[in-house]
N, C-alpha and C. Protein backbone atom coordinates (compact mmCIF):
# COMPACT_ATOMS: atom_id res chain seq x y z
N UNK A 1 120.79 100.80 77.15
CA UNK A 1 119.65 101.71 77.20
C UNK A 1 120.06 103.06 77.82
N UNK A 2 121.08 103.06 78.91
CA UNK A 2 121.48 104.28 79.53
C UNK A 2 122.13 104.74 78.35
N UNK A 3 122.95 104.12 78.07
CA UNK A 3 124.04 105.71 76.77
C UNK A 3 122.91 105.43 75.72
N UNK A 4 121.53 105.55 75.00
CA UNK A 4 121.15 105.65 74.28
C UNK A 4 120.58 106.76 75.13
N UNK A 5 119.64 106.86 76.02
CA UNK A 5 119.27 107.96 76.73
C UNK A 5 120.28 109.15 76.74
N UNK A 6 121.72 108.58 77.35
CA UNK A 6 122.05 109.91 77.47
C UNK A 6 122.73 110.78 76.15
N UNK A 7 122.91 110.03 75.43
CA UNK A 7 123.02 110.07 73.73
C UNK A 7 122.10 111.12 72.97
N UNK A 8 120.93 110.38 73.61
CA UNK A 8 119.67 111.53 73.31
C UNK A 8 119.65 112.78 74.06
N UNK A 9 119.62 113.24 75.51
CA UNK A 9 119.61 113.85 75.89
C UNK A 9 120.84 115.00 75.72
N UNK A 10 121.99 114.57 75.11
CA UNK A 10 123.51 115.48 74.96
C UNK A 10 122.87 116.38 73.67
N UNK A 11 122.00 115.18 72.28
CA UNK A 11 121.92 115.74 71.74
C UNK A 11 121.07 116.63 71.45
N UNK A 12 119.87 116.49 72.32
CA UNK A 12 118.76 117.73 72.56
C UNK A 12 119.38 118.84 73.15
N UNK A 13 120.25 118.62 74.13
CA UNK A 13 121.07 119.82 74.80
C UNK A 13 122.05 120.71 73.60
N UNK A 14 122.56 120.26 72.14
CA UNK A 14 123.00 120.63 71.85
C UNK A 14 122.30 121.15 70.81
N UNK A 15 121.13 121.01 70.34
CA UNK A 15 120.27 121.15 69.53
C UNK A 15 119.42 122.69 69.73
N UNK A 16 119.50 122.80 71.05
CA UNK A 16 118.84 123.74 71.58
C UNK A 16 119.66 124.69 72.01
N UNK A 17 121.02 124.16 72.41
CA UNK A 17 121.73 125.60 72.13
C UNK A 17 122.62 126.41 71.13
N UNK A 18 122.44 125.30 70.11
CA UNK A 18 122.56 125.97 69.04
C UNK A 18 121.65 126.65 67.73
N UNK A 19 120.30 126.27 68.64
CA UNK A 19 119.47 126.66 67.95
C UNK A 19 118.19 127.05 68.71
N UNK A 20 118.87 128.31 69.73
CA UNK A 20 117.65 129.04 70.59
C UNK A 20 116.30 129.41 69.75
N UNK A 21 115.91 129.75 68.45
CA UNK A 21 114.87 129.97 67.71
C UNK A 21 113.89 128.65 68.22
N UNK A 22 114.25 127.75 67.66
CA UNK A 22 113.66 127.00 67.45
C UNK A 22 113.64 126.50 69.15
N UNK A 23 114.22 126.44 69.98
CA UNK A 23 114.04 126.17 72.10
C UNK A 23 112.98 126.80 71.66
N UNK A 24 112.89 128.17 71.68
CA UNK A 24 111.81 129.01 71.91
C UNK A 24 110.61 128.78 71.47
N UNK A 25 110.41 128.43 70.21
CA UNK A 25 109.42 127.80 69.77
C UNK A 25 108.68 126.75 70.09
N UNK A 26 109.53 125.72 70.85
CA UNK A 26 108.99 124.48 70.88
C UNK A 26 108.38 124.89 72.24
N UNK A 27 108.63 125.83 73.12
CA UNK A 27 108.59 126.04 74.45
C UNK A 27 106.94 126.72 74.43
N UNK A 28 107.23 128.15 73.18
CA UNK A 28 105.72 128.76 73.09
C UNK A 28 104.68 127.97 72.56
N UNK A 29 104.74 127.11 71.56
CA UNK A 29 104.17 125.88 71.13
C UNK A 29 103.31 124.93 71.04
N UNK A 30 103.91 124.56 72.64
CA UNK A 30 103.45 123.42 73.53
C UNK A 30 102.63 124.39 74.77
N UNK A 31 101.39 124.23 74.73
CA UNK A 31 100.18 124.43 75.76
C UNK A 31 100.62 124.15 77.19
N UNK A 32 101.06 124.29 78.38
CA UNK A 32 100.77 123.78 79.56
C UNK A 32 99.85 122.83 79.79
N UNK A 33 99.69 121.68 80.70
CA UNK A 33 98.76 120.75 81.28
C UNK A 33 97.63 121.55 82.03
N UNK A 34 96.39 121.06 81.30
CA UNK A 34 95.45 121.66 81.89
C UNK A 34 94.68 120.80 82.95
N UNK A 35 94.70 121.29 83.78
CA UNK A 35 93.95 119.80 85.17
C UNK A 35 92.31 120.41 85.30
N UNK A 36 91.37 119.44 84.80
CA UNK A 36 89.92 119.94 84.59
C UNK A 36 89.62 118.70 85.63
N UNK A 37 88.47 118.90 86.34
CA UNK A 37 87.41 117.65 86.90
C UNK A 37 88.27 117.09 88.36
N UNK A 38 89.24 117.38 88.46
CA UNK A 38 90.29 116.60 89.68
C UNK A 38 89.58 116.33 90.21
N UNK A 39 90.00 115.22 90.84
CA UNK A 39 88.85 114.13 91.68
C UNK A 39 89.22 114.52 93.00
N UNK A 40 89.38 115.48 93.85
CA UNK A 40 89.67 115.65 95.01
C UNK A 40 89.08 115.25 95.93
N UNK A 41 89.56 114.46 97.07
CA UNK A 41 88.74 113.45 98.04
C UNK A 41 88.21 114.40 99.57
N UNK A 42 87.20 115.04 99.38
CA UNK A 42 86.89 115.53 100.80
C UNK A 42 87.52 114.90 102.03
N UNK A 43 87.49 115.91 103.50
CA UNK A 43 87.84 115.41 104.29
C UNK A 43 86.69 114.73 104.91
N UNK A 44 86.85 113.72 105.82
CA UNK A 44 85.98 113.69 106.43
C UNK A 44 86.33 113.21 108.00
N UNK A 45 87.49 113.72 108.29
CA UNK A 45 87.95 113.63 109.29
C UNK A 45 88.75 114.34 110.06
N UNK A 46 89.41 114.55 111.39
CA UNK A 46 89.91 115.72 111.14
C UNK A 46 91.40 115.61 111.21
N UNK A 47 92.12 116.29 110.67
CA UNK A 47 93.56 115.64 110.52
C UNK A 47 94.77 115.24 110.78
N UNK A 48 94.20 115.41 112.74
CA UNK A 48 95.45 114.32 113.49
C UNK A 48 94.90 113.30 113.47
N UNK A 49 93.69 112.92 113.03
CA UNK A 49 93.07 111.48 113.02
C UNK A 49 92.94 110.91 111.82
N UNK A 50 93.81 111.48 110.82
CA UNK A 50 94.02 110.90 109.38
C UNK A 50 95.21 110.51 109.90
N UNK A 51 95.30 109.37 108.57
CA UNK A 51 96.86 108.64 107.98
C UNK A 51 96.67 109.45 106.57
N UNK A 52 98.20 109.86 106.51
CA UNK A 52 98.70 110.54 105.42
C UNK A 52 99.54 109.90 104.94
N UNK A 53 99.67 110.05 103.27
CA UNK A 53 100.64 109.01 102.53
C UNK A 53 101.08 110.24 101.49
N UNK A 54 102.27 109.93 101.83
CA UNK A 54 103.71 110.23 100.59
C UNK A 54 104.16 109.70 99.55
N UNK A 55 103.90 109.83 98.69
CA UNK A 55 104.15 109.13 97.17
C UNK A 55 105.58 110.09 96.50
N UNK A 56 106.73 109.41 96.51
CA UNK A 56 107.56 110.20 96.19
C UNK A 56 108.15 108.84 94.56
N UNK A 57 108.86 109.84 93.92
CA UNK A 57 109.46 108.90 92.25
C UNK A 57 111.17 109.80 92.67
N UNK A 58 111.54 109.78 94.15
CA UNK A 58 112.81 109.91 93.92
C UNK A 58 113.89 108.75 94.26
N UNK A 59 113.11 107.90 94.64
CA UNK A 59 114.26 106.21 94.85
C UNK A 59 113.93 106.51 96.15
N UNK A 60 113.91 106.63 97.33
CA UNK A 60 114.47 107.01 98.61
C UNK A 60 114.14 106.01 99.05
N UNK A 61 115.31 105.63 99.70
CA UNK A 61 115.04 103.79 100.42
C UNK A 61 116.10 103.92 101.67
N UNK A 62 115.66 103.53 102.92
CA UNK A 62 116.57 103.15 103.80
C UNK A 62 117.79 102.73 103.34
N UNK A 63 119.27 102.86 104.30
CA UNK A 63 120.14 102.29 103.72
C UNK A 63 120.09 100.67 104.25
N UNK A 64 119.31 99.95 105.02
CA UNK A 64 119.56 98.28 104.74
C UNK A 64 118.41 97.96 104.28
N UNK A 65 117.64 98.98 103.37
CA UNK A 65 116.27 98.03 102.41
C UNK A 65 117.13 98.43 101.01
N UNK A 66 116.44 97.31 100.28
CA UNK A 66 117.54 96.78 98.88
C UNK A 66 117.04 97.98 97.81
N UNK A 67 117.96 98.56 97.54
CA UNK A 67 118.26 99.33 96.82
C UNK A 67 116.93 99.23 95.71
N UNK A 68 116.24 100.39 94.99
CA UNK A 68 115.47 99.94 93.31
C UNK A 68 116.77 99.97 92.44
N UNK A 69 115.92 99.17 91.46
CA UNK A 69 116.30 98.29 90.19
C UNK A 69 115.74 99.98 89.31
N UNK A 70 117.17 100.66 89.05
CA UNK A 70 117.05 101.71 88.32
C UNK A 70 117.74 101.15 86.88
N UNK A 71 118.02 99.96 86.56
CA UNK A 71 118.76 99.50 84.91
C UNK A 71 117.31 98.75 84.93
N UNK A 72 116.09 98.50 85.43
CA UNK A 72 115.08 97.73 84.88
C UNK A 72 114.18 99.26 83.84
N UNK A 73 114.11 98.49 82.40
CA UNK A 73 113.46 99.52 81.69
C UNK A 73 111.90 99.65 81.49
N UNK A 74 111.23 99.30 82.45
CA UNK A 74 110.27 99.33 82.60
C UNK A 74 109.49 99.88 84.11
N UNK A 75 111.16 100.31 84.36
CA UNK A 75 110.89 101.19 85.91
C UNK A 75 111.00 99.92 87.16
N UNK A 76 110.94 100.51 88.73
CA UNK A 76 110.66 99.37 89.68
C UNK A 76 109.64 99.73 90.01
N UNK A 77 108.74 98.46 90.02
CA UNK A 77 106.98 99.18 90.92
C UNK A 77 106.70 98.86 92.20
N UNK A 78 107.88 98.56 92.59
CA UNK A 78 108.22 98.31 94.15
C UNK A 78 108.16 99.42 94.87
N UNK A 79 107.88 99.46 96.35
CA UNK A 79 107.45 100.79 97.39
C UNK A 79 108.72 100.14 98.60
N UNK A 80 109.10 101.29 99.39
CA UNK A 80 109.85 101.14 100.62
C UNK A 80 109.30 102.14 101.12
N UNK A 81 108.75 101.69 102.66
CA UNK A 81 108.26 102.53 103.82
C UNK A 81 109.70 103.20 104.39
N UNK A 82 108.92 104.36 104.66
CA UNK A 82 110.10 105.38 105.18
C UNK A 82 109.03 105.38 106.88
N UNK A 83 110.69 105.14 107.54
CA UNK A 83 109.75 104.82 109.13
C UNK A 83 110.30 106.36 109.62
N UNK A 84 109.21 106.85 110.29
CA UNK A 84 109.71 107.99 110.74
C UNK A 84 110.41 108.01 112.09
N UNK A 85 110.46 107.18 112.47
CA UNK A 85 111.64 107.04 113.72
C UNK A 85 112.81 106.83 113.39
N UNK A 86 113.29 106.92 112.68
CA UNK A 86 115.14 106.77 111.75
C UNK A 86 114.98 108.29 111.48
N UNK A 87 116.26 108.10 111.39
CA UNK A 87 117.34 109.47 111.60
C UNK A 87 117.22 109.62 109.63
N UNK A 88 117.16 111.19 109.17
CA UNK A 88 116.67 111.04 107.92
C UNK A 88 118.35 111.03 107.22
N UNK A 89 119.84 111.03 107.89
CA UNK A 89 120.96 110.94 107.35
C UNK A 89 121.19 109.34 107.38
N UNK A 90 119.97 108.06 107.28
CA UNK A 90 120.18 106.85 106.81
C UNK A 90 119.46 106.55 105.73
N UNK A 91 118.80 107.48 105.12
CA UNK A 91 118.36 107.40 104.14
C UNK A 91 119.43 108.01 103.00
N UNK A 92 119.39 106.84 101.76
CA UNK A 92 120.24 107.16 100.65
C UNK A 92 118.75 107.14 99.58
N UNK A 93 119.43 107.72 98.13
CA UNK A 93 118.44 108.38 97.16
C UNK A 93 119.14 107.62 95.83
N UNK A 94 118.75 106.63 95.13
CA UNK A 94 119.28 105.67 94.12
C UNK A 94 118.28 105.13 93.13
């Protein structure tokens, strides 16, 4: 599944630079995401007395919590707490 991805991706890269007309096009084309209605959650507290949560999609996992399952093709839907008392040079990104 990885060299089919990156198979695909060499050949979009080459597609597009050999054929800036058509980059350009696909770029003017395509509309931007329009965000209508966002459900934004009032405060109702004030915000040293909130808990705040970080939602990150970059892997970041302690180095002795088990690594994500980046060859599962359906993604990992697993979470690792990042403790903020660790030093942030024990954190690895995988």
């Amino acid at each position: 599944m990885k060299i089919l991805n990156r198979m695909k991706n060499i050949g979009i890269a080459r597609l597009s630079s050999s054929f800036p007309a058509l980059t350009k096009h696909l770029i003017v084309s395509n509309k931007p995401l329009e965000f209508v209605n966002i459900p934004w959650a009032s405060d109702t507290e004030p915000l040293a007395a909130s808990k705040i949560a970080l939602v990150a999609t970059a892997g970041i996992h302690y180095g002795l919590q088990k690594p994500f399952d980046m060859d599962d093709p359906e993604g990992d839907p697993t979470f690792r707490i990042i403790d903020l008392n660790t030093i942030e040079e024990d954190y690895e990104c995988k």
